[in-house]
C-alpha atoms as a PDB file:
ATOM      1  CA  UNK A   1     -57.259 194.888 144.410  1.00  0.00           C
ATOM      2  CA  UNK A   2     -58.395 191.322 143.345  1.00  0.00           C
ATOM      3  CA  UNK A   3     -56.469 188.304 145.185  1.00  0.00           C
ATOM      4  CA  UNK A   4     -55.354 185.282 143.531  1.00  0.00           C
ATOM      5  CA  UNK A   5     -56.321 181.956 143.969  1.00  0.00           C
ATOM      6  CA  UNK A   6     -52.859 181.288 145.244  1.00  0.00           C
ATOM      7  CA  UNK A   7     -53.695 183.890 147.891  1.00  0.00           C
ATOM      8  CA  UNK A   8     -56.552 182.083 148.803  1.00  0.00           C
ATOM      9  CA  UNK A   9     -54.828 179.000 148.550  1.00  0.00           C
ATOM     10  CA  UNK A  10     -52.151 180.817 150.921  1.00  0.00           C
ATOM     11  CA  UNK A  11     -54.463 181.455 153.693  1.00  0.00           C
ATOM     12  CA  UNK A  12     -56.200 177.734 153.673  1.00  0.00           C
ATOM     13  CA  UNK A  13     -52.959 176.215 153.662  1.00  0.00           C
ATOM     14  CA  UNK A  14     -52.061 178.615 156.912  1.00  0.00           C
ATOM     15  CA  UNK A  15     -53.101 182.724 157.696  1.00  0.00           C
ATOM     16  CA  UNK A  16     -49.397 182.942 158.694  1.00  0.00           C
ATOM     17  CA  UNK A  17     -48.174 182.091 155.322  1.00  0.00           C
ATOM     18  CA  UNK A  18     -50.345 184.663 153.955  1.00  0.00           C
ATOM     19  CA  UNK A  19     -49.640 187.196 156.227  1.00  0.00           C
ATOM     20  CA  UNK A  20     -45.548 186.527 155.358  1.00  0.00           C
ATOM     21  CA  UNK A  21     -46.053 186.589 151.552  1.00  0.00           C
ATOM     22  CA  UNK A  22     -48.862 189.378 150.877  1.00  0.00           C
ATOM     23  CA  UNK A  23     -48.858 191.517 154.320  1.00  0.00           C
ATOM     24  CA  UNK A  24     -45.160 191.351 155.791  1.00  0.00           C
ATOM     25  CA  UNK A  25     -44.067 190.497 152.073  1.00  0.00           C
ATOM     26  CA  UNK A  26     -40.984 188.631 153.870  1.00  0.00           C
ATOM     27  CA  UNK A  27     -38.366 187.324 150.327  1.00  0.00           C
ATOM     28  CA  UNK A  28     -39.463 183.405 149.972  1.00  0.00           C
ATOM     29  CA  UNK A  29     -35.600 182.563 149.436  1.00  0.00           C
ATOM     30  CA  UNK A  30     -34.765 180.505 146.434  1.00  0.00           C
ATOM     31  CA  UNK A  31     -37.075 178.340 144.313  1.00  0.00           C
ATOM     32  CA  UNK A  32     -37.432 174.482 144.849  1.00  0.00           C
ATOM     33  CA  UNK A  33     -36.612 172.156 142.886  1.00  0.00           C
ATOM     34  CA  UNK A  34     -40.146 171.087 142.512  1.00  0.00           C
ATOM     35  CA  UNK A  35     -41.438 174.594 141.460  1.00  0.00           C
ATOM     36  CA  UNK A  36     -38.964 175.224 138.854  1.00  0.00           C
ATOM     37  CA  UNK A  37     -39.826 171.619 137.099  1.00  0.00           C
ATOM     38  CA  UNK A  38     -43.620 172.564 137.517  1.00  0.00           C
ATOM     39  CA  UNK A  39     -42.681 175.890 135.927  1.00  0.00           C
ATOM     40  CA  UNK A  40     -40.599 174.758 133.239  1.00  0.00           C
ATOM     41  CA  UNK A  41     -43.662 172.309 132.177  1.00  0.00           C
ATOM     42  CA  UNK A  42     -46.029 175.131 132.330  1.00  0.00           C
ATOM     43  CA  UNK A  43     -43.672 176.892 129.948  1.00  0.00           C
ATOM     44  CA  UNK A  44     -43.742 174.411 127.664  1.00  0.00           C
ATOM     45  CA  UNK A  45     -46.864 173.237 127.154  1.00  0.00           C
ATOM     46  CA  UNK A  46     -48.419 176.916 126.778  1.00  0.00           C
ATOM     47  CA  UNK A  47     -46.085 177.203 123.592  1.00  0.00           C
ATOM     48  CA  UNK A  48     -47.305 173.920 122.311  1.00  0.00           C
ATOM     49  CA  UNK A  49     -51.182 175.002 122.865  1.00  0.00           C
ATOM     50  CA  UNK A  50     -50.020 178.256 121.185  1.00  0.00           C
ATOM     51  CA  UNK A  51     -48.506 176.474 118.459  1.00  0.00           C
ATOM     52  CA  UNK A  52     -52.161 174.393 118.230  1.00  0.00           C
ATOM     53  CA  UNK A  53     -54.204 177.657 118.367  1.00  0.00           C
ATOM     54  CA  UNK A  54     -52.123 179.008 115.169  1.00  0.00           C
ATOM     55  CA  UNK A  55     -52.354 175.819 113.517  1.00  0.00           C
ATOM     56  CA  UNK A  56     -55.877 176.079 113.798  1.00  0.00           C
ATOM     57  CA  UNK A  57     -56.073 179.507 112.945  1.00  0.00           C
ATOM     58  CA  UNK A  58     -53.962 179.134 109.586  1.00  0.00           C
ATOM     59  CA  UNK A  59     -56.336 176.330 108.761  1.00  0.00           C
ATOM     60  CA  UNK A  60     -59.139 178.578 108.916  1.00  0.00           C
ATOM     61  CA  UNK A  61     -57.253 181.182 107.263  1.00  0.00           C
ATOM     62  CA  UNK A  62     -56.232 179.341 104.251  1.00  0.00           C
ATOM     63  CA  UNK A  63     -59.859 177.069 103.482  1.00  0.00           C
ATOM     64  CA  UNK A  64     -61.453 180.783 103.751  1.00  0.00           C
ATOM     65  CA  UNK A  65     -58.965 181.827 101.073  1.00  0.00           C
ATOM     66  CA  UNK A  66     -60.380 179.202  98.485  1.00  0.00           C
ATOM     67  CA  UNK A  67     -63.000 181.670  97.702  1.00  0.00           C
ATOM     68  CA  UNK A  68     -60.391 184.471  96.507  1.00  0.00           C
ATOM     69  CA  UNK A  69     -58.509 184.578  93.742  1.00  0.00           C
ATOM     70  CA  UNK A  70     -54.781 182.958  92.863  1.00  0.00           C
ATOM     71  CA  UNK A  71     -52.770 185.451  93.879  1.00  0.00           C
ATOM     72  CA  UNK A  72     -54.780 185.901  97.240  1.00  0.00           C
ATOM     73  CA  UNK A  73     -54.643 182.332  97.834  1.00  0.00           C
ATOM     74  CA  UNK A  74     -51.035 182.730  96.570  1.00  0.00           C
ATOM     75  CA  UNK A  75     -50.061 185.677  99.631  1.00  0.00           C
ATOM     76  CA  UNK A  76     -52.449 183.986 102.134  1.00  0.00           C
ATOM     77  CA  UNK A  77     -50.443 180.782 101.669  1.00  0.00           C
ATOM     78  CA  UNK A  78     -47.459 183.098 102.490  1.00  0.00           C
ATOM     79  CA  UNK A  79     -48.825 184.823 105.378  1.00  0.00           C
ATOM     80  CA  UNK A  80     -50.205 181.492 107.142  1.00  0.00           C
ATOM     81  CA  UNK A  81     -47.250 178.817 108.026  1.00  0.00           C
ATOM     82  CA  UNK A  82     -48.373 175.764 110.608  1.00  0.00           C
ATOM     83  CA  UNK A  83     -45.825 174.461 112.220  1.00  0.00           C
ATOM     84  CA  UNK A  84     -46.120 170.345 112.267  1.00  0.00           C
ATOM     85  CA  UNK A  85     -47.144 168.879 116.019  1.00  0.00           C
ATOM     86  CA  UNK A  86     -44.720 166.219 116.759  1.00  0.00           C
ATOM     87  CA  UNK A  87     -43.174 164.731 119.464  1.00  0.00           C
ATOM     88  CA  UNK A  88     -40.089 166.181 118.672  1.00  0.00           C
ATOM     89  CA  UNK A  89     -41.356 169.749 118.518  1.00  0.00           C
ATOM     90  CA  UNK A  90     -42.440 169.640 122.417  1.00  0.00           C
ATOM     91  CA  UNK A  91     -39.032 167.903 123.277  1.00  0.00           C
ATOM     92  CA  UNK A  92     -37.552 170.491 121.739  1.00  0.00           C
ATOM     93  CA  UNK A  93     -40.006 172.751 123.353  1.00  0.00           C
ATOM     94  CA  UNK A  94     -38.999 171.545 126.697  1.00  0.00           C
ATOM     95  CA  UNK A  95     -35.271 171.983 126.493  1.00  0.00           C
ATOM     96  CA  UNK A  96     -35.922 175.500 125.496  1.00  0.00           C
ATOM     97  CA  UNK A  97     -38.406 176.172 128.670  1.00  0.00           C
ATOM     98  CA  UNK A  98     -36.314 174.014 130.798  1.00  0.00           C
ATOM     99  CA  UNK A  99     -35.284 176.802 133.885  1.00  0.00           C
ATOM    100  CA  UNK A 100     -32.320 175.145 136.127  1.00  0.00           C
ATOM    101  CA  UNK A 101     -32.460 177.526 138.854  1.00  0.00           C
ATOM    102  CA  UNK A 102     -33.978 175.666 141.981  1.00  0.00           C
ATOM    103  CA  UNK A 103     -31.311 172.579 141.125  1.00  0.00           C
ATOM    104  CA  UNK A 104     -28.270 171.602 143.819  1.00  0.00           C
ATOM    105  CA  UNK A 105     -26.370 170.319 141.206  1.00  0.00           C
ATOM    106  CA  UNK A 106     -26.014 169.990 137.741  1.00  0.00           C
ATOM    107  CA  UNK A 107     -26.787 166.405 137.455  1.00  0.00           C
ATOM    108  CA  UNK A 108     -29.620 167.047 139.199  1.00  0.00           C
ATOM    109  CA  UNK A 109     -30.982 169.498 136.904  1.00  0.00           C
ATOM    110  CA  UNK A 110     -29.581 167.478 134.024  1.00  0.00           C
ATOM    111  CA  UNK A 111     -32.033 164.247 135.539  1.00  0.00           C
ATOM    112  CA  UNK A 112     -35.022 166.581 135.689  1.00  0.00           C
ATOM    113  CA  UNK A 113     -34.408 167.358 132.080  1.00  0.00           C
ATOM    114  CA  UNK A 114     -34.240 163.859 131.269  1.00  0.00           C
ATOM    115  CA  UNK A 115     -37.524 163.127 133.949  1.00  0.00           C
ATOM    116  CA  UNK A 116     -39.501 166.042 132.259  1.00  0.00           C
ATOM    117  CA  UNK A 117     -39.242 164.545 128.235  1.00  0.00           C
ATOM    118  CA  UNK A 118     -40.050 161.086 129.760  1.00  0.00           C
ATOM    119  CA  UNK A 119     -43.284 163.052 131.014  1.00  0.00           C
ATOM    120  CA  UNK A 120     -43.737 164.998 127.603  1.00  0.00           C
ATOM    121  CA  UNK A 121     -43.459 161.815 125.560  1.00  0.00           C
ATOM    122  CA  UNK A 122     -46.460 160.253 127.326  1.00  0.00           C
ATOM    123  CA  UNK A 123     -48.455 163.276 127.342  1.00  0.00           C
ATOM    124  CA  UNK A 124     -47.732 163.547 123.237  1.00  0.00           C
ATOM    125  CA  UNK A 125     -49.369 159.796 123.285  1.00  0.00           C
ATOM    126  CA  UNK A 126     -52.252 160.956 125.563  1.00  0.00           C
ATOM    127  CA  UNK A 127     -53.033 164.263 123.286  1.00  0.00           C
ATOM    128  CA  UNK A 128     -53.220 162.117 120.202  1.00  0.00           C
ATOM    129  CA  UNK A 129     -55.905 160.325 121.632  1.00  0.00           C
ATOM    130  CA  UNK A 130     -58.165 162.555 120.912  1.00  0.00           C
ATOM    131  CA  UNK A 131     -59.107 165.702 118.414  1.00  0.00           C
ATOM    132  CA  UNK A 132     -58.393 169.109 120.510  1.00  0.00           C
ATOM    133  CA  UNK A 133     -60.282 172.104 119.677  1.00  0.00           C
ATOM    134  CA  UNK A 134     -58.307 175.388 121.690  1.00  0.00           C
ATOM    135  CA  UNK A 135     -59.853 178.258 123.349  1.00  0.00           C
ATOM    136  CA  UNK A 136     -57.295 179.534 125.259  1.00  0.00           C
ATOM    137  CA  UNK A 137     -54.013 178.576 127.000  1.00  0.00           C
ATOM    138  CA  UNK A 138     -52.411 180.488 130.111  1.00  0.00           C
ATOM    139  CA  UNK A 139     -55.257 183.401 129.840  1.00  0.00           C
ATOM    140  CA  UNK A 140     -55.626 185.154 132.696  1.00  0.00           C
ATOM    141  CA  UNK A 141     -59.030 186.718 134.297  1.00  0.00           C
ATOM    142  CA  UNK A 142     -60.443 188.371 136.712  1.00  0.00           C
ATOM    143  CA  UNK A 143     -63.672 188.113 138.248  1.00  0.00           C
ATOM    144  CA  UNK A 144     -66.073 189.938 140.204  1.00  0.00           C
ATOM    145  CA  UNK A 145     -68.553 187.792 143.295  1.00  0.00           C
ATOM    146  CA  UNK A 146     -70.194 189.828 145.338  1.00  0.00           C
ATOM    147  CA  UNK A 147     -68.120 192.630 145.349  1.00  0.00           C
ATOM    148  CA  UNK A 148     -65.084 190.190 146.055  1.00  0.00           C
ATOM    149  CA  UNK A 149     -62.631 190.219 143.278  1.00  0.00           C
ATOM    150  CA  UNK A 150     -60.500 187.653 142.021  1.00  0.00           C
ATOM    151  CA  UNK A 151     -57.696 186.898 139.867  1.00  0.00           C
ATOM    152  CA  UNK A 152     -56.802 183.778 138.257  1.00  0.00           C
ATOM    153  CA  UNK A 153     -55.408 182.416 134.867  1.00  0.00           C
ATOM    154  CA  UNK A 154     -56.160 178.510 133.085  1.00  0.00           C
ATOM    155  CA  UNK A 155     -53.801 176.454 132.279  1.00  0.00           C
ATOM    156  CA  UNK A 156     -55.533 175.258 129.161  1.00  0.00           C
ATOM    157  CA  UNK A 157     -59.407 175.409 127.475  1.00  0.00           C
ATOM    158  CA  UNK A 158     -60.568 173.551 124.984  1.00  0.00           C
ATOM    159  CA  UNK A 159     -64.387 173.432 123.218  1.00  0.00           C
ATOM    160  CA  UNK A 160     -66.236 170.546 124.682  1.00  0.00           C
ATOM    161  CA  UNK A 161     -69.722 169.743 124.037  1.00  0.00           C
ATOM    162  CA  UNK A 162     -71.870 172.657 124.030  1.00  0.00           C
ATOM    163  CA  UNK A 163     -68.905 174.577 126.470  1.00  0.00           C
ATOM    164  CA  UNK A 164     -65.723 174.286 127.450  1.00  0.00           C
ATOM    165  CA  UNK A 165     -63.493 171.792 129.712  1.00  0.00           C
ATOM    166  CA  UNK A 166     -60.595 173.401 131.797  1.00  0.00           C
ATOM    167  CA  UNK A 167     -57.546 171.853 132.274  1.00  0.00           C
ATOM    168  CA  UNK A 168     -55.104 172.150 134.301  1.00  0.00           C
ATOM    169  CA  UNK A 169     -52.022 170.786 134.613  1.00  0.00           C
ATOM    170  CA  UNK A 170     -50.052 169.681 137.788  1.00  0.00           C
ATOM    171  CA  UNK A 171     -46.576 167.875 138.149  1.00  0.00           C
ATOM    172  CA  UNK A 172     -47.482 166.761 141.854  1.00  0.00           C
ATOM    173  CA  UNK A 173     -48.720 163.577 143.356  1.00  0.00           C
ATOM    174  CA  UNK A 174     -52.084 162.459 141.753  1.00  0.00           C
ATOM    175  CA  UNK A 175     -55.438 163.539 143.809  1.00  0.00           C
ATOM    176  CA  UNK A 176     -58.364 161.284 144.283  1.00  0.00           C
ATOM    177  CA  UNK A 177     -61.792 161.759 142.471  1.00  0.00           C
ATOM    178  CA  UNK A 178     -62.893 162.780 146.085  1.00  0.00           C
ATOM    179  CA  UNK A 179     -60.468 165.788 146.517  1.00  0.00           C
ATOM    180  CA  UNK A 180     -60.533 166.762 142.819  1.00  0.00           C
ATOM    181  CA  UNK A 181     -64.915 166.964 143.255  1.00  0.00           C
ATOM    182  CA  UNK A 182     -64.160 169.163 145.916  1.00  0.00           C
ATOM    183  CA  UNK A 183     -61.469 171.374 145.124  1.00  0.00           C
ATOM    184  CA  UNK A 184     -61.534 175.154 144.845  1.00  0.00           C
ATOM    185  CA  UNK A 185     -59.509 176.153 142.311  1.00  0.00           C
ATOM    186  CA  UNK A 186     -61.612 174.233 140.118  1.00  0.00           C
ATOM    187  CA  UNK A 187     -64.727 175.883 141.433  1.00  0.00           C
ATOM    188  CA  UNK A 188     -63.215 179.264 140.617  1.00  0.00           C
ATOM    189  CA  UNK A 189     -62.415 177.969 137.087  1.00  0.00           C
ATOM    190  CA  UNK A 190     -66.401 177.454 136.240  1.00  0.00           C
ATOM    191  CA  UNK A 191     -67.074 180.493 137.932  1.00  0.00           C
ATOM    192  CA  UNK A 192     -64.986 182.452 135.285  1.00  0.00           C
ATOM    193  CA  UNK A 193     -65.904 179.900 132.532  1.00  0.00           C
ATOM    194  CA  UNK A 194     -69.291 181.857 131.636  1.00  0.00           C
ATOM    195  CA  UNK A 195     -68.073 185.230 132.578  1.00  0.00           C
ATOM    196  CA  UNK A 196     -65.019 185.069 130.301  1.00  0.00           C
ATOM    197  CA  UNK A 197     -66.189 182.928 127.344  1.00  0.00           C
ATOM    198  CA  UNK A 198     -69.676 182.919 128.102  1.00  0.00           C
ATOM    199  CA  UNK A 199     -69.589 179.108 127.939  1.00  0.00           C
ATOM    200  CA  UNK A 200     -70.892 176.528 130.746  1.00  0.00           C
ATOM    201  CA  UNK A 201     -67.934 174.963 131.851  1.00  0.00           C
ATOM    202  CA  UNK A 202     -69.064 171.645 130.566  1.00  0.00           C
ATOM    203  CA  UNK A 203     -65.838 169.407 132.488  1.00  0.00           C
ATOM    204  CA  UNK A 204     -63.119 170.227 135.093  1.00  0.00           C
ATOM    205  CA  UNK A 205     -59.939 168.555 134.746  1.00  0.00           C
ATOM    206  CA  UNK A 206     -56.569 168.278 136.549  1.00  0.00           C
ATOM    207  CA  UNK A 207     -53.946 166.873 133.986  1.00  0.00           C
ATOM    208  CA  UNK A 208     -51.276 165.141 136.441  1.00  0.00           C
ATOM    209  CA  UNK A 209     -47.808 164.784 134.484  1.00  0.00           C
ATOM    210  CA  UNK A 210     -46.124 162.078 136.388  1.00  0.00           C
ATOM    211  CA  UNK A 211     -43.186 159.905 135.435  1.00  0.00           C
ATOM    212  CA  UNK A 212     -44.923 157.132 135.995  1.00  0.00           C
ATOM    213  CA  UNK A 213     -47.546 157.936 133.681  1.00  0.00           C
ATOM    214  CA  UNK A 214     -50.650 160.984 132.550  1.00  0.00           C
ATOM    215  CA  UNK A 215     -53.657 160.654 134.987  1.00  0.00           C
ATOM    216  CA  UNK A 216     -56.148 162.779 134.076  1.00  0.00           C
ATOM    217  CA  UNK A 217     -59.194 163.277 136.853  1.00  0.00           C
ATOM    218  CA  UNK A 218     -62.636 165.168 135.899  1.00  0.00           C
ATOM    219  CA  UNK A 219     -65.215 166.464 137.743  1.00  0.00           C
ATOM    220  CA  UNK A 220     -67.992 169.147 136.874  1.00  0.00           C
ATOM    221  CA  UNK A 221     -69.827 171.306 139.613  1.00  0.00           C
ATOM    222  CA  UNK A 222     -73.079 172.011 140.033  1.00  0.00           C
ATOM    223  CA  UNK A 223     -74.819 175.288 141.419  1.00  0.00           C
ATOM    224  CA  UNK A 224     -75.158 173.986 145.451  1.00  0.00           C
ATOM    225  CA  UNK A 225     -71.174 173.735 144.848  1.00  0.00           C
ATOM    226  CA  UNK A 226     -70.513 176.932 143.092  1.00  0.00           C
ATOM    227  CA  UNK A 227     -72.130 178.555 145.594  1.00  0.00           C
ATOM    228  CA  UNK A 228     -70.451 176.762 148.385  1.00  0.00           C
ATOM    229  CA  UNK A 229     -67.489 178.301 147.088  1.00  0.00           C
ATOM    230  CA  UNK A 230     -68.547 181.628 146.343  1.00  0.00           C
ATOM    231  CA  UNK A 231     -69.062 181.273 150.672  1.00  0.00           C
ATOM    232  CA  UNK A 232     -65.589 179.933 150.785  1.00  0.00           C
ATOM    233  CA  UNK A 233     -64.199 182.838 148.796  1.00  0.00           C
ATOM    234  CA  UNK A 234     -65.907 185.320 151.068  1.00  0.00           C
ATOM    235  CA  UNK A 235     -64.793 183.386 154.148  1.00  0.00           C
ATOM    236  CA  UNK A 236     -61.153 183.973 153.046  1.00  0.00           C
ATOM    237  CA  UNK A 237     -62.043 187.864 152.321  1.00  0.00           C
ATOM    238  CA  UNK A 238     -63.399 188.556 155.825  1.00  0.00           C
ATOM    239  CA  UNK A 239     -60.591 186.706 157.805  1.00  0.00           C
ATOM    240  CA  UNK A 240     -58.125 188.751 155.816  1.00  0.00           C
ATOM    241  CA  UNK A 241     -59.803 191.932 156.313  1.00  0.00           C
ATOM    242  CA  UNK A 242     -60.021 191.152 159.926  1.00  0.00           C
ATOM    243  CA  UNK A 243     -56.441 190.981 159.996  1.00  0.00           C
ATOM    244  CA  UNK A 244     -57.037 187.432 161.605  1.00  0.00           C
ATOM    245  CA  UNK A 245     -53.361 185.643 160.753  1.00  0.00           C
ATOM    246  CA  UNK A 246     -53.379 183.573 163.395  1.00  0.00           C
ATOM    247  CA  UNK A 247     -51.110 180.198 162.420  1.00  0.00           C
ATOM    248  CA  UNK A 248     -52.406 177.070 161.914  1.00  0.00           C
ATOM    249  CA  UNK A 249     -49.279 174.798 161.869  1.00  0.00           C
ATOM    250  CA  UNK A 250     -48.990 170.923 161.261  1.00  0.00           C
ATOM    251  CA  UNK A 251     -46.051 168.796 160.189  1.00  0.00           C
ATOM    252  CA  UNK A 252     -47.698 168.546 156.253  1.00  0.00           C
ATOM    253  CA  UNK A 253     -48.299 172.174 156.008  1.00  0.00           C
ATOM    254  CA  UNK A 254     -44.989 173.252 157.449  1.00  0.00           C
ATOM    255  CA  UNK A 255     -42.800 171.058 155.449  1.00  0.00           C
ATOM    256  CA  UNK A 256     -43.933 172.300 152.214  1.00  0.00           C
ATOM    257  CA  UNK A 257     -44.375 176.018 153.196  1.00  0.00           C
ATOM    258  CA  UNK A 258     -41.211 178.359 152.060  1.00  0.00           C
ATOM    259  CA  UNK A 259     -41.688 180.256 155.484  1.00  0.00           C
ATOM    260  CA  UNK A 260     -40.848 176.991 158.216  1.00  0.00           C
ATOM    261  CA  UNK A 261     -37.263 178.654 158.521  1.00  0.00           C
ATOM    262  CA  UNK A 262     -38.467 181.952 159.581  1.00  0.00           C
ATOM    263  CA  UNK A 263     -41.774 180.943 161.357  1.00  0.00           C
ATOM    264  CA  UNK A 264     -41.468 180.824 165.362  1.00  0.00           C
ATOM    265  CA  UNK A 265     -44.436 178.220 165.037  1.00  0.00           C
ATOM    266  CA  UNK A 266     -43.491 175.392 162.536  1.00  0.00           C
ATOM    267  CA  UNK A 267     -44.345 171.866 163.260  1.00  0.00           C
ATOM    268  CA  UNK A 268     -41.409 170.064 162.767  1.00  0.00           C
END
């Protein structure tokens, strides 16, 4: 069965967080606040790139229907409706993906709703910058290394160049050029990239929606890092085939893991 990169993800972060959500499969509890708002944004911005990708598509379908005759053009027109990108159709986009489970309090949830079209309004300004060509939003994939298999989804892909970039988008704190050259996930992403369009993966982006503004980071990887994590990915395979869960605990990890209540090791 292929593993996620959240699995792998898991492990790195700590072997006895894996071992309580994929092995021992202990019930995580309720969702944070944080997740759900991360969530919720997800949700909305795959309807508005599936709202682009039918624009697009009803574009196509309606200059290739030029060439027919009236009536065609006539029941083509019929067939393909765009809806208009605005910044009031991903508001309204957002209070209809907006999940308030993971809230204390209604007020609470009721600022986050008010937080996350803040966020949306900027990122409308940010994707008007440019012209945005979509390949795919929220597609999943697996892929095959070695005999390792692996399971992830983008967020968001887009033509660029002779390829494709990959974006993805995170709510948390912004990452620094350093961390974002090195991360994994992103390695995995231009792994699949040519398997799964067969396109380079031409730029590797993390899309940071922040109240305090859009801060977009890209990076690109070259083969000496692809393969660096193809050994990372097999590194992860071995230790959990080994059965080797042995914690790793610190105050960072801990904090943030949905296990520190149950864990008899948790930094504190």
């Amino acid at each position: 069965m292929p593993r996620s990169f959240s699995q792998l993800q898991s492990y790195q972060n700590c072997p006895r967080q894996y071992e309580f959500a994929y092995i021992k499969k202990v019930p995580r509890g309720h969702i944070s606040a944080g997740e759900s708002f991360g969530s919720s944004m997800h949700n909305c911005l795959k309807k508005w790139g599936e709202i682009e990708m039918q624009n697009a598509k009803c574009k196509m379908d309606n200059n290739g229907s030029k060439n027919g005759n009236q009536l065609e053009m006539f029941e083509e027109e019929k067939i393909s409706t765009s809806e208009e990108l605005s910044v009031q159709l991903l508001i309204d986009l957002w209070r209809g993906s907006f999940i308030v489970e993971g809230y204390e309090t209604r007020i609470e949830a009721d600022m986050a709703m008010l937080k996350g079209e803040k966020i949306l309004r900027m990122y409308y300004e940010w994707w008007k910058q440019s012209e945005h060509k979509i390949v795919a939003v929220e597609k999943g994939f697996k892929l095959e290394i070695d005999g390792a298999e692996l399971a992830g989804r983008f967020d968001r892909v887009e033509f660029f160049g002779d390829g494709v970039k990959v974006i993805d988008y995170k709510t948390s704190v912004v990452r620094t050029q350093e961390f974002v050259d090195a991360d994994l996930q992103l390695s995995v992403y231009a792994l699949a990239c040519e398997e799964v369009f067969h396109l380079p993966c031409t730029v590797l982006s993390f899309l940071f929606l922040r109240e305090d503004g859009i801060f977009e980071v890209e990076t690109h990887r070259n083969e000496n890092q692809l393969q660096d994590a193809i050994a990372q990915i097999h590194s992860v395979n071995e230790y959990v085939e080994s059965r080797n869960f042995r914690p790793t605990p610190s105050r960072g990890t801990c904090r943030k893991c949905p296990y520190k209540n149950v864990c008899d090791v948790a930094a504190t």
